[in-house]
C-alpha atoms as a PDB file:
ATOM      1  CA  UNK A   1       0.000   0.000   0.000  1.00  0.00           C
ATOM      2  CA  UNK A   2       1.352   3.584  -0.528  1.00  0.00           C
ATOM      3  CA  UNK A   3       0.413   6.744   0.575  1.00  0.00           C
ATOM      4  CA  UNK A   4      -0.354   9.891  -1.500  1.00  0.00           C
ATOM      5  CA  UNK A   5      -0.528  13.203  -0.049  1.00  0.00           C
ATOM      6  CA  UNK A   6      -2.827  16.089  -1.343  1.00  0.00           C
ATOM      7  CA  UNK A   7      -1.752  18.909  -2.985  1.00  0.00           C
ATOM      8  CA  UNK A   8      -3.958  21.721  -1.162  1.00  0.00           C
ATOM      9  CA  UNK A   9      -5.095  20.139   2.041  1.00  0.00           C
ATOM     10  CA  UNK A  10      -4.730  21.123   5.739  1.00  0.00           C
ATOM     11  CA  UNK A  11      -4.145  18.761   8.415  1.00  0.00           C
ATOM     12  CA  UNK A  12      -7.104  18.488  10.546  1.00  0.00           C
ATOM     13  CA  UNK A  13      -5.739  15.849  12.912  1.00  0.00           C
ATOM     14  CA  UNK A  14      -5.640  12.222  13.514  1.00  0.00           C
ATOM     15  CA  UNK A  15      -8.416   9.772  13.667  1.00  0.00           C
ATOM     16  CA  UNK A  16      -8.939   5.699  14.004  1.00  0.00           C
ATOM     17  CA  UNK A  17      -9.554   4.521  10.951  1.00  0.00           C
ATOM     18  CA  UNK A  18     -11.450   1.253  11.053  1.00  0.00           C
ATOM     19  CA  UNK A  19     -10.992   0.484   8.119  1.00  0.00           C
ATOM     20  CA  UNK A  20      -7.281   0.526   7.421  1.00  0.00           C
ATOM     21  CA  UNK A  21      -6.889  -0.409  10.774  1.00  0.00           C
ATOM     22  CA  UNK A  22      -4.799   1.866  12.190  1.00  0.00           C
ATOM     23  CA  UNK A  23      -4.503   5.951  13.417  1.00  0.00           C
ATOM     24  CA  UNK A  24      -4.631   8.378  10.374  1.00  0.00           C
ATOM     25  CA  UNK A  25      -3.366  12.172   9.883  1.00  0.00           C
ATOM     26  CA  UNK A  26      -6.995  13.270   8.227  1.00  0.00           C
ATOM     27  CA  UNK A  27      -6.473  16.928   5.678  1.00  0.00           C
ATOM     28  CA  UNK A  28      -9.506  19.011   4.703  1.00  0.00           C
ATOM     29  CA  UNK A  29      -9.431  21.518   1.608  1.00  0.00           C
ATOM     30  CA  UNK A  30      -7.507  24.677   2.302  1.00  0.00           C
ATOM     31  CA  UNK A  31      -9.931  27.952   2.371  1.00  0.00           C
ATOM     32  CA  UNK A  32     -12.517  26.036   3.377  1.00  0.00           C
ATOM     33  CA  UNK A  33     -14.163  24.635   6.824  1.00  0.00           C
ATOM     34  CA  UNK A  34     -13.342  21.181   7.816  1.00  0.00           C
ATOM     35  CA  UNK A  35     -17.277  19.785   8.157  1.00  0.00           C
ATOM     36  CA  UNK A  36     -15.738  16.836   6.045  1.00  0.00           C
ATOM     37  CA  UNK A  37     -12.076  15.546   6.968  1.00  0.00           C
ATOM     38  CA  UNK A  38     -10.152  12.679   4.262  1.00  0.00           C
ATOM     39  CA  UNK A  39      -7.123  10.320   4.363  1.00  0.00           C
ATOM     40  CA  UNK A  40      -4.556  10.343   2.416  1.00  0.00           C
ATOM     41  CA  UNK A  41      -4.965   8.813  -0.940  1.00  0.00           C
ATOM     42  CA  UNK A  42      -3.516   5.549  -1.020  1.00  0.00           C
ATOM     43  CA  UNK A  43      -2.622   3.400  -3.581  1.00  0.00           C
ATOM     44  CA  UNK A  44      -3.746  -0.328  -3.558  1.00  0.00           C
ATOM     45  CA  UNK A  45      -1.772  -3.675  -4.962  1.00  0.00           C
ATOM     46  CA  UNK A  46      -3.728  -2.960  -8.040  1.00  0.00           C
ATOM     47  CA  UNK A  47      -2.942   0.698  -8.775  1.00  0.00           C
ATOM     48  CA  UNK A  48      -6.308   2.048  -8.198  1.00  0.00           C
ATOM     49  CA  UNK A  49      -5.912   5.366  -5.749  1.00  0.00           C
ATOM     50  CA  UNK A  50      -8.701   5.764  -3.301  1.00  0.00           C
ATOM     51  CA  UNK A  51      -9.695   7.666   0.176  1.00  0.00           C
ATOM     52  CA  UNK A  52     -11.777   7.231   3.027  1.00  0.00           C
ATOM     53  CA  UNK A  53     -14.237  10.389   4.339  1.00  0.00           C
ATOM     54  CA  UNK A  54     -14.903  11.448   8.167  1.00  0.00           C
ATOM     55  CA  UNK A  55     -17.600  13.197   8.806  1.00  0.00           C
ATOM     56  CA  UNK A  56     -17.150  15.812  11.266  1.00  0.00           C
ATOM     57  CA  UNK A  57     -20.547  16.207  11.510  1.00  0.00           C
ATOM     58  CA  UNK A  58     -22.004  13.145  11.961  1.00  0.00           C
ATOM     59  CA  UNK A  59     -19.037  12.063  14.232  1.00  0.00           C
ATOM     60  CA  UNK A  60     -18.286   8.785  12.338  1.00  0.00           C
ATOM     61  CA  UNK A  61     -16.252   7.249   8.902  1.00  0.00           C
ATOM     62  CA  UNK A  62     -18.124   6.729   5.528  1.00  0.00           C
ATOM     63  CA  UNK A  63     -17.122   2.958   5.280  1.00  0.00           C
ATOM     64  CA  UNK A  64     -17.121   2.654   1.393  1.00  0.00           C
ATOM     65  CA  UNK A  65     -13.853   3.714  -0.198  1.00  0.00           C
ATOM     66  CA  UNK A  66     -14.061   6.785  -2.519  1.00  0.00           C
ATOM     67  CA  UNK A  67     -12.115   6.339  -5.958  1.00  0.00           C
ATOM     68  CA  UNK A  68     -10.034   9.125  -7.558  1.00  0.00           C
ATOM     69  CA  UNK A  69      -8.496   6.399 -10.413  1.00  0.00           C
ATOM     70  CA  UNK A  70      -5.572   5.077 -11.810  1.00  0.00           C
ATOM     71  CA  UNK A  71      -2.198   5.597  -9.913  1.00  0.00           C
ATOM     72  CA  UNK A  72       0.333   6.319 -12.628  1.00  0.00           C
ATOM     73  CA  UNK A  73       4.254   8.009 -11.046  1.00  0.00           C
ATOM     74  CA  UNK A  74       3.641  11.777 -10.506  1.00  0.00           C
ATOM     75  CA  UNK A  75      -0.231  11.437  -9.614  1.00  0.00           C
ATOM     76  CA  UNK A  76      -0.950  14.917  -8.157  1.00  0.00           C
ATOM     77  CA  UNK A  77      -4.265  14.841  -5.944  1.00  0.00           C
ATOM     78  CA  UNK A  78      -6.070  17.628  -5.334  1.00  0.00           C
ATOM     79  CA  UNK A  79      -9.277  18.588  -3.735  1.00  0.00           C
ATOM     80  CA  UNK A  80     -11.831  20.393  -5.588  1.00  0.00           C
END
């Protein structure tokens, strides 16, 4: 598994993630408010690039994976 980091995103602060199963830095979109917080992207054994979502509101983790696509070298992720 590797870990992508985005572009223009603000740490917000670690969180147990359930699903990967360990503590997570979480990063919210710069110039705007955090009501959403996301993991890194991360990279699985078959290239796709995914994240998970907290939200801040609700208090808990969306548990489906959200896909942002193929990982090819010099992926740049971005929010927005």
């Amino acid at each position: 598994m590797k870990e992508l980091s985005w572009s223009n995103g603000v740490e917000w602060g670690k969180i147990y993630c359930p699903m990967l199963g360990e503590e997570v830095m979480t990063y919210y979109m710069e110039g705007t408010p955090p009501y959403d917080t996301y993991t890194n992207p991360i990279v699985n054994e078959d290239g796709d690039v995914y994240y998970y979502r907290f939200d801040q509101d609700e208090g808990g983790w969306h548990e489906d994976a959200e896909w942002l696509g193929e990982y090819t070298e010099g992926t740049n992720c971005k929010f927005g």
